[in-house]
C-alpha atoms as a PDB file:
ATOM      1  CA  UNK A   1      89.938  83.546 122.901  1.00  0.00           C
ATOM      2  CA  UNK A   2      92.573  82.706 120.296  1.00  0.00           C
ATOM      3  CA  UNK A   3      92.244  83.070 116.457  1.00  0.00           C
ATOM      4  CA  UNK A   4      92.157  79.416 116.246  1.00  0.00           C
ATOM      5  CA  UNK A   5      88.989  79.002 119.027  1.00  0.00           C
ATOM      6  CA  UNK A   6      86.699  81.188 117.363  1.00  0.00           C
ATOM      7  CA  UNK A   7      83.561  79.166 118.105  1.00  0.00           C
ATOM      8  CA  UNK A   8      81.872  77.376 114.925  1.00  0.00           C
ATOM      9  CA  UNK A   9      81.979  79.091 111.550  1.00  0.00           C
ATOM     10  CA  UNK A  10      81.921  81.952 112.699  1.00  0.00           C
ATOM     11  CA  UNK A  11      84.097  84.413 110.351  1.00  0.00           C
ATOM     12  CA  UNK A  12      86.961  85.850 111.702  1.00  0.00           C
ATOM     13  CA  UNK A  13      90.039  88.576 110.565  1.00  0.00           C
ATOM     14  CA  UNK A  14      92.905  88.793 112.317  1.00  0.00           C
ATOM     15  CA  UNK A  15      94.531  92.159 112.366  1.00  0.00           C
ATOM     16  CA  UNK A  16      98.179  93.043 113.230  1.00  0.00           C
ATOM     17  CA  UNK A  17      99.073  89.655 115.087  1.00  0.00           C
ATOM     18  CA  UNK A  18     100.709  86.757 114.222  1.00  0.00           C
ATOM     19  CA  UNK A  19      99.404  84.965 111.239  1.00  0.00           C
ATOM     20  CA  UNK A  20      97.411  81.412 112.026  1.00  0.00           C
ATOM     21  CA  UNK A  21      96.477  78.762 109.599  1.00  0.00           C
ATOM     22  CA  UNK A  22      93.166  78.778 110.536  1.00  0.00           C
ATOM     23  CA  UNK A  23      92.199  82.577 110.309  1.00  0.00           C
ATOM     24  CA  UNK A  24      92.382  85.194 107.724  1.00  0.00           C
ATOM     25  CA  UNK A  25      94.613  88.496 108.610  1.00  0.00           C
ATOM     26  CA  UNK A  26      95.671  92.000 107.828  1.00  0.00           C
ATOM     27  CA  UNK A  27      98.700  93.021 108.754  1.00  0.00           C
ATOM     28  CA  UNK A  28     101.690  96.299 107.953  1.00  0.00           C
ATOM     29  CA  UNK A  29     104.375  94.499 106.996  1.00  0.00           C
ATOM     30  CA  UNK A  30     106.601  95.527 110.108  1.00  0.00           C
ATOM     31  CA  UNK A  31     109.503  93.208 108.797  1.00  0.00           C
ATOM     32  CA  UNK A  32     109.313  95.366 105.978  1.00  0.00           C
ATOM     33  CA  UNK A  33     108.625  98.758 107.128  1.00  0.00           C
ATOM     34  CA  UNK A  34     111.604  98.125 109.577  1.00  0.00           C
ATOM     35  CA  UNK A  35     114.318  97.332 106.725  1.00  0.00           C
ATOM     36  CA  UNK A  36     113.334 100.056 104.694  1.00  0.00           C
ATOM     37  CA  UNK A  37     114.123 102.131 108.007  1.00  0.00           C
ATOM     38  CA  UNK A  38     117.855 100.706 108.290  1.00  0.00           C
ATOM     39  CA  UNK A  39     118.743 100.154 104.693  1.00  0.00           C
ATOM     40  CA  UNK A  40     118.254 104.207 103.770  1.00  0.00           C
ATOM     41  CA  UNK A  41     120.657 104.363 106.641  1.00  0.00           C
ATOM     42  CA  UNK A  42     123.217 101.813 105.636  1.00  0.00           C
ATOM     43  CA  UNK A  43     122.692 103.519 102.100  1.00  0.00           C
ATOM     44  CA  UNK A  44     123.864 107.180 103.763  1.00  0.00           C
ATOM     45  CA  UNK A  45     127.216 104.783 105.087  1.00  0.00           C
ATOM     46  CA  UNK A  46     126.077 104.159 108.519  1.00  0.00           C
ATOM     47  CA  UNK A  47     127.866 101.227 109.536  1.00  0.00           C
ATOM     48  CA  UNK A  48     127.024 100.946 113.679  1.00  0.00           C
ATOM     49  CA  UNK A  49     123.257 101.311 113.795  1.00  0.00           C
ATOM     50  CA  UNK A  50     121.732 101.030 117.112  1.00  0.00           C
ATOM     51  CA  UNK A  51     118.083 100.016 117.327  1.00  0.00           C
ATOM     52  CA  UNK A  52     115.789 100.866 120.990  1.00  0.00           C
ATOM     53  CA  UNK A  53     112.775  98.065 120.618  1.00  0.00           C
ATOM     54  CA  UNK A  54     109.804  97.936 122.160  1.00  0.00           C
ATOM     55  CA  UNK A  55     108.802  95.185 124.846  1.00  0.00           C
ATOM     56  CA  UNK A  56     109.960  91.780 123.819  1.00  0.00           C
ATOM     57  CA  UNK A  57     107.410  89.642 122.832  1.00  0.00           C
ATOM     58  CA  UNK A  58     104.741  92.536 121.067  1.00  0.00           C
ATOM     59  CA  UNK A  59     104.325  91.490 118.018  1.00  0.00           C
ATOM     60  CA  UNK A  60     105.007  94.953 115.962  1.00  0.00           C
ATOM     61  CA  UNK A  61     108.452  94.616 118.536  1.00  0.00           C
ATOM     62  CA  UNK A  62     109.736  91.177 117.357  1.00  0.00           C
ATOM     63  CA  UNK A  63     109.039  91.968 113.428  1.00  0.00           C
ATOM     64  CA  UNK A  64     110.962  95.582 114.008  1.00  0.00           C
ATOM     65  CA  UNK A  65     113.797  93.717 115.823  1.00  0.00           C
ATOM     66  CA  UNK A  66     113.710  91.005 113.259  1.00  0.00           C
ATOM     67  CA  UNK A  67     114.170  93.734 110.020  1.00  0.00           C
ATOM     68  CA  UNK A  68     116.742  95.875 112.184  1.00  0.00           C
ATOM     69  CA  UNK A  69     118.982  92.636 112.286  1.00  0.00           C
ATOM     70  CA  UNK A  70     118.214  91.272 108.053  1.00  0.00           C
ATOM     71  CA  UNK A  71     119.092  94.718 107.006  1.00  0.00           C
ATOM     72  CA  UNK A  72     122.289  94.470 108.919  1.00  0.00           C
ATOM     73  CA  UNK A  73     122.967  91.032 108.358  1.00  0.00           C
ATOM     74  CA  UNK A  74     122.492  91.012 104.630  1.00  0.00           C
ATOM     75  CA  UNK A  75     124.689  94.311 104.542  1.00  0.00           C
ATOM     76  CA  UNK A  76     127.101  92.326 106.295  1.00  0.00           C
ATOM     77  CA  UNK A  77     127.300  94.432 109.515  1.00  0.00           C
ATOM     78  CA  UNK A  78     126.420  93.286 112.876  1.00  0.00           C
ATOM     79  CA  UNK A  79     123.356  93.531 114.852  1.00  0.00           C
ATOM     80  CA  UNK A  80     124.169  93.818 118.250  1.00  0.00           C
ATOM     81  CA  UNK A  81     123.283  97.027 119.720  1.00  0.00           C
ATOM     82  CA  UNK A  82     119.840  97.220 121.091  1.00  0.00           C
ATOM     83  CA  UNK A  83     118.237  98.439 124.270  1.00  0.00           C
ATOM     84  CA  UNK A  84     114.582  98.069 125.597  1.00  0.00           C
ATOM     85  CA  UNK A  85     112.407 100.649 125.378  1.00  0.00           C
ATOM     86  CA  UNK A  86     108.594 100.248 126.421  1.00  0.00           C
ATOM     87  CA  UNK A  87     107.040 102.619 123.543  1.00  0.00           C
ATOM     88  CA  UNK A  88     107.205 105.890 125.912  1.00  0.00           C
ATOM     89  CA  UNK A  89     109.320 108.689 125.708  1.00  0.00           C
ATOM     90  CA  UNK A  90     111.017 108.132 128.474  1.00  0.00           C
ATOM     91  CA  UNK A  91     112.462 104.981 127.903  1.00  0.00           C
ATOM     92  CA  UNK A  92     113.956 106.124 124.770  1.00  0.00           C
ATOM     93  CA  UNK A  93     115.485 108.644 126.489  1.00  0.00           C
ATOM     94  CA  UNK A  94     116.835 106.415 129.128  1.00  0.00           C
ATOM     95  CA  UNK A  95     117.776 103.631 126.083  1.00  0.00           C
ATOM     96  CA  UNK A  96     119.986 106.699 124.097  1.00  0.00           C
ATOM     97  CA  UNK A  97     122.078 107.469 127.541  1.00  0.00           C
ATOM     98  CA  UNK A  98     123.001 103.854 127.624  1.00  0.00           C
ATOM     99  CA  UNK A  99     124.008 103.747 123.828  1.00  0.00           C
ATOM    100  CA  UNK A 100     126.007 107.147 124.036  1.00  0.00           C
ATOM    101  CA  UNK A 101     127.836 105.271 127.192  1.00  0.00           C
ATOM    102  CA  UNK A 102     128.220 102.160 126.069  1.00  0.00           C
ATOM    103  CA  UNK A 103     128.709 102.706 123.107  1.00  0.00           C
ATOM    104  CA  UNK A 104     130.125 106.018 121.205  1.00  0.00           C
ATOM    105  CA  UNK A 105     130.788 104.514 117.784  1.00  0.00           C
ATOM    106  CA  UNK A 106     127.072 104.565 116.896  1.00  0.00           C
ATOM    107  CA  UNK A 107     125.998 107.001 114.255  1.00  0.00           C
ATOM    108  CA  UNK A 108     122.586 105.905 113.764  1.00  0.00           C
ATOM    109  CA  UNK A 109     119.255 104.691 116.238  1.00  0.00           C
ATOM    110  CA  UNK A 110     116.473 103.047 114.810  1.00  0.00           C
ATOM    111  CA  UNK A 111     113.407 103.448 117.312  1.00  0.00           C
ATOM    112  CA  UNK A 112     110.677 100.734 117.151  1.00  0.00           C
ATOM    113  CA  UNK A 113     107.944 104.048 117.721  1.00  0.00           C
ATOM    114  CA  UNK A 114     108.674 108.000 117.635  1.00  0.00           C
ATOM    115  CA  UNK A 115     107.847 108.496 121.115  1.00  0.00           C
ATOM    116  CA  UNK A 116     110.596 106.601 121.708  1.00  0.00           C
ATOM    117  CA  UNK A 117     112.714 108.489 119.339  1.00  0.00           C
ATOM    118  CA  UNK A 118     111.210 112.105 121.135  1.00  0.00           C
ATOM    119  CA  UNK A 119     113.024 110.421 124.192  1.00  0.00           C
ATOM    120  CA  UNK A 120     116.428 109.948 121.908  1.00  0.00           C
ATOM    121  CA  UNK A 121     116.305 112.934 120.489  1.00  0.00           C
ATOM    122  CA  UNK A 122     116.410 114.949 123.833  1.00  0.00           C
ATOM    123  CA  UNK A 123     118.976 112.836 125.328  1.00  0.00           C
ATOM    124  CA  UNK A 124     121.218 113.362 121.974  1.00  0.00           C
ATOM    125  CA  UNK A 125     120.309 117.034 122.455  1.00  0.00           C
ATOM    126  CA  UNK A 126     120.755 117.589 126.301  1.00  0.00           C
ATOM    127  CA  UNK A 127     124.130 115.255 125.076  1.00  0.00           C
ATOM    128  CA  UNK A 128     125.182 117.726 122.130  1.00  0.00           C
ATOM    129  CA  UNK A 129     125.077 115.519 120.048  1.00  0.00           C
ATOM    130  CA  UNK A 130     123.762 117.079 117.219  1.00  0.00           C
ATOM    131  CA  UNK A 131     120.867 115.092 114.894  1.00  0.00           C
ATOM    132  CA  UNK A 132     121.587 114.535 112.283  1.00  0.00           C
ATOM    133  CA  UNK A 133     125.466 115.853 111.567  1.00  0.00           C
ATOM    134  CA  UNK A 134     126.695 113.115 114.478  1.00  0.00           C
ATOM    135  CA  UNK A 135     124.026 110.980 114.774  1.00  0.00           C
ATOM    136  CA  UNK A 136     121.088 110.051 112.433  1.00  0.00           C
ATOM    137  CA  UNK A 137     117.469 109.038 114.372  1.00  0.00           C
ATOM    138  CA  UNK A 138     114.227 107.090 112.404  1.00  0.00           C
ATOM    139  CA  UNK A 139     111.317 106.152 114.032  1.00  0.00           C
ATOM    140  CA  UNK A 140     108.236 104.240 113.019  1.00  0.00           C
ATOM    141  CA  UNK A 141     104.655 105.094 113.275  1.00  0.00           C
ATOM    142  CA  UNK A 142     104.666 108.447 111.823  1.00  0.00           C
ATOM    143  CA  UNK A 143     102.384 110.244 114.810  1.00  0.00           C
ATOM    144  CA  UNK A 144     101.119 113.847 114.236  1.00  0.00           C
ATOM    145  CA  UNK A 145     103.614 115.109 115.951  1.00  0.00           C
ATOM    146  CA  UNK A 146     106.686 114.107 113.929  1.00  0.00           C
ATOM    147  CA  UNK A 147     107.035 116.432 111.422  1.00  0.00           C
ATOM    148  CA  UNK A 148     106.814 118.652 114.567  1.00  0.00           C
ATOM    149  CA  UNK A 149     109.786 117.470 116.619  1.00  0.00           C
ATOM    150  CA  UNK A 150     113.360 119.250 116.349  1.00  0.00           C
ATOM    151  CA  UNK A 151     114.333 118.159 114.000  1.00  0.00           C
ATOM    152  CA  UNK A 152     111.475 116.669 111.791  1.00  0.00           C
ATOM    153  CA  UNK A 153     111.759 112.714 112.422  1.00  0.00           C
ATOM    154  CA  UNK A 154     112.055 110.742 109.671  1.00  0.00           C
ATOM    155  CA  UNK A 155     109.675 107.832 110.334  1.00  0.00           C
ATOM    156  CA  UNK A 156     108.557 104.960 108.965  1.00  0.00           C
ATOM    157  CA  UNK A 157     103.976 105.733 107.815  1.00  0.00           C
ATOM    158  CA  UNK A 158     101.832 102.514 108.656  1.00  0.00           C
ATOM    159  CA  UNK A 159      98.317 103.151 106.548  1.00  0.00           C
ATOM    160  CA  UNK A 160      95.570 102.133 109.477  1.00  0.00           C
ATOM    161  CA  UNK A 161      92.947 103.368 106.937  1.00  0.00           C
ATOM    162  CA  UNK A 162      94.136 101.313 104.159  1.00  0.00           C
ATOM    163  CA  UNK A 163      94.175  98.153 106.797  1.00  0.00           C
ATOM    164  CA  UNK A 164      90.649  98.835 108.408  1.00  0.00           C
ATOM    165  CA  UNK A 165      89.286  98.839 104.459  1.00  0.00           C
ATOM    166  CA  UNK A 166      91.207  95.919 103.618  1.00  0.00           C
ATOM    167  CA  UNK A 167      90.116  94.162 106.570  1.00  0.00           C
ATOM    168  CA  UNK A 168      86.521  94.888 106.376  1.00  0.00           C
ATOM    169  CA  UNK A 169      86.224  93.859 102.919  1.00  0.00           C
ATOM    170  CA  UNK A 170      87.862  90.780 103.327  1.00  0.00           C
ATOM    171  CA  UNK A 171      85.094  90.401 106.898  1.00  0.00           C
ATOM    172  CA  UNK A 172      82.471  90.956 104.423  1.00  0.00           C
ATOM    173  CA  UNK A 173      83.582  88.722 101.366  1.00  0.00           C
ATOM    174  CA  UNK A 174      83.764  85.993 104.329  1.00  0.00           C
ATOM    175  CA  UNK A 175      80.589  86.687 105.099  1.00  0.00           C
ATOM    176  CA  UNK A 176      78.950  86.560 102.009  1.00  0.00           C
ATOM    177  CA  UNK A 177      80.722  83.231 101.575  1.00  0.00           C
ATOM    178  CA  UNK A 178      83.234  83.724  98.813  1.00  0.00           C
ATOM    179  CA  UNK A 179      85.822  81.487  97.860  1.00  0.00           C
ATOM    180  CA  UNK A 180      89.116  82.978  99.111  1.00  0.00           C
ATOM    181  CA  UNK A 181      92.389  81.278 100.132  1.00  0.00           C
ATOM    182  CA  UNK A 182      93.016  81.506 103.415  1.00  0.00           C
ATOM    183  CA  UNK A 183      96.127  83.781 104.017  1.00  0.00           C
ATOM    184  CA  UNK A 184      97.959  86.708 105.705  1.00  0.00           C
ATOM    185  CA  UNK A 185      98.256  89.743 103.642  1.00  0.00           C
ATOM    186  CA  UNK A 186     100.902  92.266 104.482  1.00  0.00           C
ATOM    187  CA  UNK A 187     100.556  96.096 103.330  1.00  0.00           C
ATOM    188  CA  UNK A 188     103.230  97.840 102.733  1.00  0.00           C
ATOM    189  CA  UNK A 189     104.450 100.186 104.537  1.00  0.00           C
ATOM    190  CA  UNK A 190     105.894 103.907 103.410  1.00  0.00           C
ATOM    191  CA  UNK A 191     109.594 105.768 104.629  1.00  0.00           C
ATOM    192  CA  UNK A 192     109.012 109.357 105.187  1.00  0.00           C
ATOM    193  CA  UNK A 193     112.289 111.306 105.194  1.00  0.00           C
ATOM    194  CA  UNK A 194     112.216 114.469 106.634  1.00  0.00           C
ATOM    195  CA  UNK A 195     115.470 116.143 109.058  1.00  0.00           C
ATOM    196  CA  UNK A 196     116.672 113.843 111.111  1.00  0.00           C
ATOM    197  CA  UNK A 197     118.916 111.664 109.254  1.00  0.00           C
ATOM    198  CA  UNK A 198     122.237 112.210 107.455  1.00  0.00           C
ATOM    199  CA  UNK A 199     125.061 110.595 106.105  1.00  0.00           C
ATOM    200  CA  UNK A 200     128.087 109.645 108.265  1.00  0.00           C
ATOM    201  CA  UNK A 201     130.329 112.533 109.040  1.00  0.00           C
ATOM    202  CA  UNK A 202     132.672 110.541 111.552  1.00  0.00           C
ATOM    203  CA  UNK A 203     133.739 106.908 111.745  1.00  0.00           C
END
């Protein structure tokens, strides 16, 4: 059942999905958290940024792809190496060998999740390509295990707690019957920059 079929009055929040007219939601700003991701990048003088997404058509997917390719755009660089990942490790591994391939003049990935950007990492590694002097990798999600991998991702910290309060009090003002506008708020997200990024040491 859709946001928009919830039956009666029955109060409703929407979290992390597309907004609707007819439902409150709570979302991370992935738009956002993405371009934050890719403009500290362009700032270091990255110029060919490659981004591995997750499966077209996932929400959290679409928004990353959509701030991968603003950040560019606005910076007045293009946006038009990506591969498909499907959030595991694996497929970011498998994504990486097909940028190193295809194309060698990347100095930067942006990964839609860090298990994705585990995957890059070890094909950069098993590549010798060496994170981050030749290439610079950020992820998103910030999972326990980032600060963990070699070396430390920098990653892109979604607050789940802050959404699950934010969310419940706005299910409870709803149910109390306040007066509130009907709307999609967006938390923002946080960059955490740890070891694997650097500025551009070769064109």
């Amino acid at each position: 059942m859709g946001p928009e079929k919830l039956p009666g009055n029955l109060p409703g929040v929407l979290i992390e999905g597309e907004s609707s007219k007819s439902i409150f939601s709570i979302n991370i700003d992935q738009v956002l958290g993405a371009k934050m991701a890719v403009d500290y990048l362009i700032d270091l003088g990255h110029k060919k940024i490659a981004h591995i997404s997750g499966p077209l058509g996932w929400y959290e997917s679409e928004k990353r792809i959509l701030g991968w390719k603003q950040s560019l755009q606005e910076a007045k660089l293009k946006a038009n190496i990506m591969e498909q990942g499907d959030w595991t490790p694996r497929s970011g591994y498998i994504a990486t060998k097909r940028i190193i391939d295809l194309h060698p003049e990347v100095t930067a990935i942006f990964c839609s999740n860090d298990a994705m950007a585990l995957g890059a990492l070890k094909a950069l590694f098993e590549n010798k390509i060496l994170v981050p002097s030749k290439m610079s990798v950020v992820g998103f999600d910030d999972i326990p295990e980032a600060s963990y991998f070699q070396p430390a991702l920098t990653t892109v910290v979604q607050d789940f707690e802050l959404v699950g309060n934010a969310s419940l009090e706005m299910l409870v003002n709803l149910i109390d019957g306040k007066e509130m506008k009907i709307k999609g708020e967006a938390i923002k997200p946080a960059l955490i920059v740890r070891d694997s990024y650097g500025r551009v040491s070769r064109k």
